[in-house]
Protein backbone atom coordinates (compact mmCIF):
# COMPACT_ATOMS: atom_id res chain seq x y z
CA UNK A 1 172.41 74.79 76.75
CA UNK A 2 169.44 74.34 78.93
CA UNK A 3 166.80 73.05 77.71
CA UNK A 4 163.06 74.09 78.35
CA UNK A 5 160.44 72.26 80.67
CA UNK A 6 156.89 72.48 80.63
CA UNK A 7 155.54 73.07 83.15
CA UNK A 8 152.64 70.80 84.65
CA UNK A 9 149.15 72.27 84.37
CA UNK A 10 148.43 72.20 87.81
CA UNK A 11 151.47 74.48 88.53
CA UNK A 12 150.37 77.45 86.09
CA UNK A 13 149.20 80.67 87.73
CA UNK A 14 148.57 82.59 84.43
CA UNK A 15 144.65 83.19 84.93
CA UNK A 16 144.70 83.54 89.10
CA UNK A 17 144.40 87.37 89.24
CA UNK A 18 141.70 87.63 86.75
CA UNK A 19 139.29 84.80 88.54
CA UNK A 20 140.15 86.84 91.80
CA UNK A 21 138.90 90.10 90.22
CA UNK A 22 135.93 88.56 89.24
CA UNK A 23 135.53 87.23 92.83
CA UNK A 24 136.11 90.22 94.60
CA UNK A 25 134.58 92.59 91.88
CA UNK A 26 131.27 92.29 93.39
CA UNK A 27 131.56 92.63 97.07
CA UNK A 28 133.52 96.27 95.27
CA UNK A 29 130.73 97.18 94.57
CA UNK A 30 128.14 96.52 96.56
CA UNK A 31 130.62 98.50 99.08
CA UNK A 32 131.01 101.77 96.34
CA UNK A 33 127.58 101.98 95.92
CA UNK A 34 126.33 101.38 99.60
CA UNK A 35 128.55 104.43 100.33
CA UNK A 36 127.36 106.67 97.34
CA UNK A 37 123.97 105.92 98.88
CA UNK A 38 124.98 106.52 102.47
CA UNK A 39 126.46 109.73 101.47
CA UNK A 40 123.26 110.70 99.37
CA UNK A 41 121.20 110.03 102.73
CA UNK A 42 123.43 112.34 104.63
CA UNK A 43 123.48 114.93 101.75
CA UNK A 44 119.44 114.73 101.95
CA UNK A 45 119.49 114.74 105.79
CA UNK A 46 121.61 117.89 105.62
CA UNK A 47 120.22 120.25 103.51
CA UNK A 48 116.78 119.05 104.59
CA UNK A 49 117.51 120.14 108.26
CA UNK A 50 118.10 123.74 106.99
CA UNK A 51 114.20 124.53 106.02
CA UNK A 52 112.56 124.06 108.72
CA UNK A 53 115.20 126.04 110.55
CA UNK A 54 115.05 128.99 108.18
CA UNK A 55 111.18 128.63 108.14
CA UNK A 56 110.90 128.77 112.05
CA UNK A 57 113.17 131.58 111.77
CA UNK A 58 111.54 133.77 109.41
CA UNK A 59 108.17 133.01 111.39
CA UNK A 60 109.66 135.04 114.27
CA UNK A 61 111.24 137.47 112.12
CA UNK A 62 109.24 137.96 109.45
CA UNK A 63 109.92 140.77 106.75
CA UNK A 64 109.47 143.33 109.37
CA UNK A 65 109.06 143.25 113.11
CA UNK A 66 105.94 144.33 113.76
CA UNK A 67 103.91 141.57 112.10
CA UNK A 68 104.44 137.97 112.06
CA UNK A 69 104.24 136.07 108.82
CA UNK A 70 101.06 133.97 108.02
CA UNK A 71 101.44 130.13 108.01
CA UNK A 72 101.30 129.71 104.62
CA UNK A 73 104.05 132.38 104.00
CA UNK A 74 106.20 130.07 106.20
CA UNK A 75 104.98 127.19 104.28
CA UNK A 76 106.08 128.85 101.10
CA UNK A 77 109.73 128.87 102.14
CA UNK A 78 109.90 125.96 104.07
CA UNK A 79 108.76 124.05 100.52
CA UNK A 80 111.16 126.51 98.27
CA UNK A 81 114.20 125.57 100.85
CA UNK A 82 113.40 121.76 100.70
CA UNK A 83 113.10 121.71 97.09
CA UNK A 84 115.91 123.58 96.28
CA UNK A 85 118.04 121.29 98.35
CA UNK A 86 116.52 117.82 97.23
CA UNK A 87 113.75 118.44 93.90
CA UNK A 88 112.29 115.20 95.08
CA UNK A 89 111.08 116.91 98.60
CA UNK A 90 108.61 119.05 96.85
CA UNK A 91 105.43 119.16 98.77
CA UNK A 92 106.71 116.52 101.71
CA UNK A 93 104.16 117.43 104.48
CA UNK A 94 104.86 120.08 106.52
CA UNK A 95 103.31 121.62 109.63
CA UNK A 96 103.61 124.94 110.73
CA UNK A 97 102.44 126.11 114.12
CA UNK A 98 102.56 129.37 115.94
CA UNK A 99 101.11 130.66 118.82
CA UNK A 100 100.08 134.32 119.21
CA UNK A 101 100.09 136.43 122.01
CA UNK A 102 95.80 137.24 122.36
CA UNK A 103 94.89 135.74 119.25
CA UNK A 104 91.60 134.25 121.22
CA UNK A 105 91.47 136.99 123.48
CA UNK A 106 92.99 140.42 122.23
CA UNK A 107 94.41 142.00 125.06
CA UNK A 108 94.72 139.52 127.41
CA UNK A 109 97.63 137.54 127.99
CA UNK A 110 96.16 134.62 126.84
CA UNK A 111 97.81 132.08 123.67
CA UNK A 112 96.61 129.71 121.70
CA UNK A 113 98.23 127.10 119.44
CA UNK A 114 97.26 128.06 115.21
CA UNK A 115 98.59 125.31 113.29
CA UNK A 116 98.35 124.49 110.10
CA UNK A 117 99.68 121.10 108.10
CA UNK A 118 100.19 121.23 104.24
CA UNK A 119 99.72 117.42 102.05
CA UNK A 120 98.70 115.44 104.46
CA UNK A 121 98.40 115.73 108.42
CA UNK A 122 101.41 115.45 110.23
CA UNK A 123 102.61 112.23 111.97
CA UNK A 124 103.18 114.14 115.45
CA UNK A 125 101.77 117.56 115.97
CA UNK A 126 104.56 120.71 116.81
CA UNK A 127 104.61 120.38 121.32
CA UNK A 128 103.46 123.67 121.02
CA UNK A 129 99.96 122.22 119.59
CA UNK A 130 98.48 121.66 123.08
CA UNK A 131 96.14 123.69 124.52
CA UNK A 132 98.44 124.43 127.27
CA UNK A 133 99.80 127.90 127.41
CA UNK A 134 102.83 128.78 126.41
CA UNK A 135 105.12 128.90 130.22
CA UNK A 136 106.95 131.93 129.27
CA UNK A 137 103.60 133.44 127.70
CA UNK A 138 103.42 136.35 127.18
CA UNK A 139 106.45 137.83 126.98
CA UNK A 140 107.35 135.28 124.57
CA UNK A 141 105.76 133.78 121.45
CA UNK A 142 106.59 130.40 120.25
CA UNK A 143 106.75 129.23 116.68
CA UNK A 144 107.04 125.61 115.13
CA UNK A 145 107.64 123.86 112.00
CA UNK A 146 107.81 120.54 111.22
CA UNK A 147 108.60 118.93 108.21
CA UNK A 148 108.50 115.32 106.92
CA UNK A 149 110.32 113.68 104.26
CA UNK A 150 110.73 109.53 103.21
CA UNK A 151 114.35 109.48 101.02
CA UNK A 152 114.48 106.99 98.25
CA UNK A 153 117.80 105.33 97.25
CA UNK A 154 119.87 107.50 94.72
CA UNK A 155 121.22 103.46 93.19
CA UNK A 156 117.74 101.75 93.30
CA UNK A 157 118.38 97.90 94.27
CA UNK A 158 117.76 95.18 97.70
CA UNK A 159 121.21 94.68 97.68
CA UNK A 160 122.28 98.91 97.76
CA UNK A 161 119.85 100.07 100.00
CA UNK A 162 121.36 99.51 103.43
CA UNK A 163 119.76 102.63 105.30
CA UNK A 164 117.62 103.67 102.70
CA UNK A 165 114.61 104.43 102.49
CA UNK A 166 113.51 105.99 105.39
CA UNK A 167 111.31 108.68 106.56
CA UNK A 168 113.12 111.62 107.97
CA UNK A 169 111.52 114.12 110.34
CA UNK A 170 113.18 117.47 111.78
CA UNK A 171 111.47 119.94 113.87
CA UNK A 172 112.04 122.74 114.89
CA UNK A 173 110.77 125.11 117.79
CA UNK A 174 111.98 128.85 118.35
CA UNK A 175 110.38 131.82 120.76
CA UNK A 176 110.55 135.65 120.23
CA UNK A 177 109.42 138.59 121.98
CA UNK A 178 106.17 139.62 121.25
């Protein structure tokens, strides 16, 4: 028969897994969450790129082709697409530019920059803003919206908030026939 030996304390490795848990439990998550932010800034970044897209492109569309849309119709959208995407982007500035074969001069070939900015002047104006013409004018018209929008972390904390917050800013610049 054998019999039994303690073993010395130094030698017992019953608790070892649990204190490295609670080491590395931590450093877990300040990686999980860093992601889940990451990915929020991406999410934001993404569907925040799509209005001023769709608002530049209804500007040269419009409902119908013979007129184009006013600036705050394209303002309209441009806020509806944001804040569908991200709630939180509801009235972010916005600019929204277009220049209009003869709008000075009707019947000349002549165009001139109307923009417009909604809560708050824009950082940069639209490149179209200059009073330089157009250099395809007139046989094309040139529309621009730019839009403006600082994220704030989805997991608020120093420690979370790698990338975030920053101020994103997408614009966007498309020409049509006139």
């Amino acid at each position: 028969m054998k019999h039994g030996r303690i073993k010395p304390i130094y030698k017992r490795n019953a608790g070892q897994s649990l204190i490295e848990t609670a080491m590395l439990l931590p450093v877990l998550l300040t990686l999980v969450l860093n992601a889940v932010n990451v990915g929020y800034l991406f999410y934001v970044e993404v569907n925040l790129a799509a209005a001023p897209r769709s608002g530049a492109e209804y500007s040269i569309q419009g409902t119908n082709q013979s007129a184009v849309p006013p600036a705050d119709s394209v303002y309209a959208l441009v806020n509806e697409s944001a804040s569908g995407a991200v709630p939180a982007a509801a009235g972010s500035p916005v600019q929204v530019c277009t220049m209009s074969y003869g709008i000075n001069n009707p019947g000349t070939s002549t165009q001139s920059a109307q923009c417009k900015s909604y809560n708050s002047a824009a950082a940069t104006l639209c490149p179209i803003a200059s009073p330089n013409h157009d250099p395809e004018a007139p046989a094309l018209v040139a529309q621009c919206v730019d839009i403006y929008y600082t994220t704030s972390p989805l997991i608020p904390g120093t420690v979370f908030n790698i990338l975030t917050p920053r101020t994103l800013h997408w614009q966007v610049v498309m020409r049509a026939t006139q």
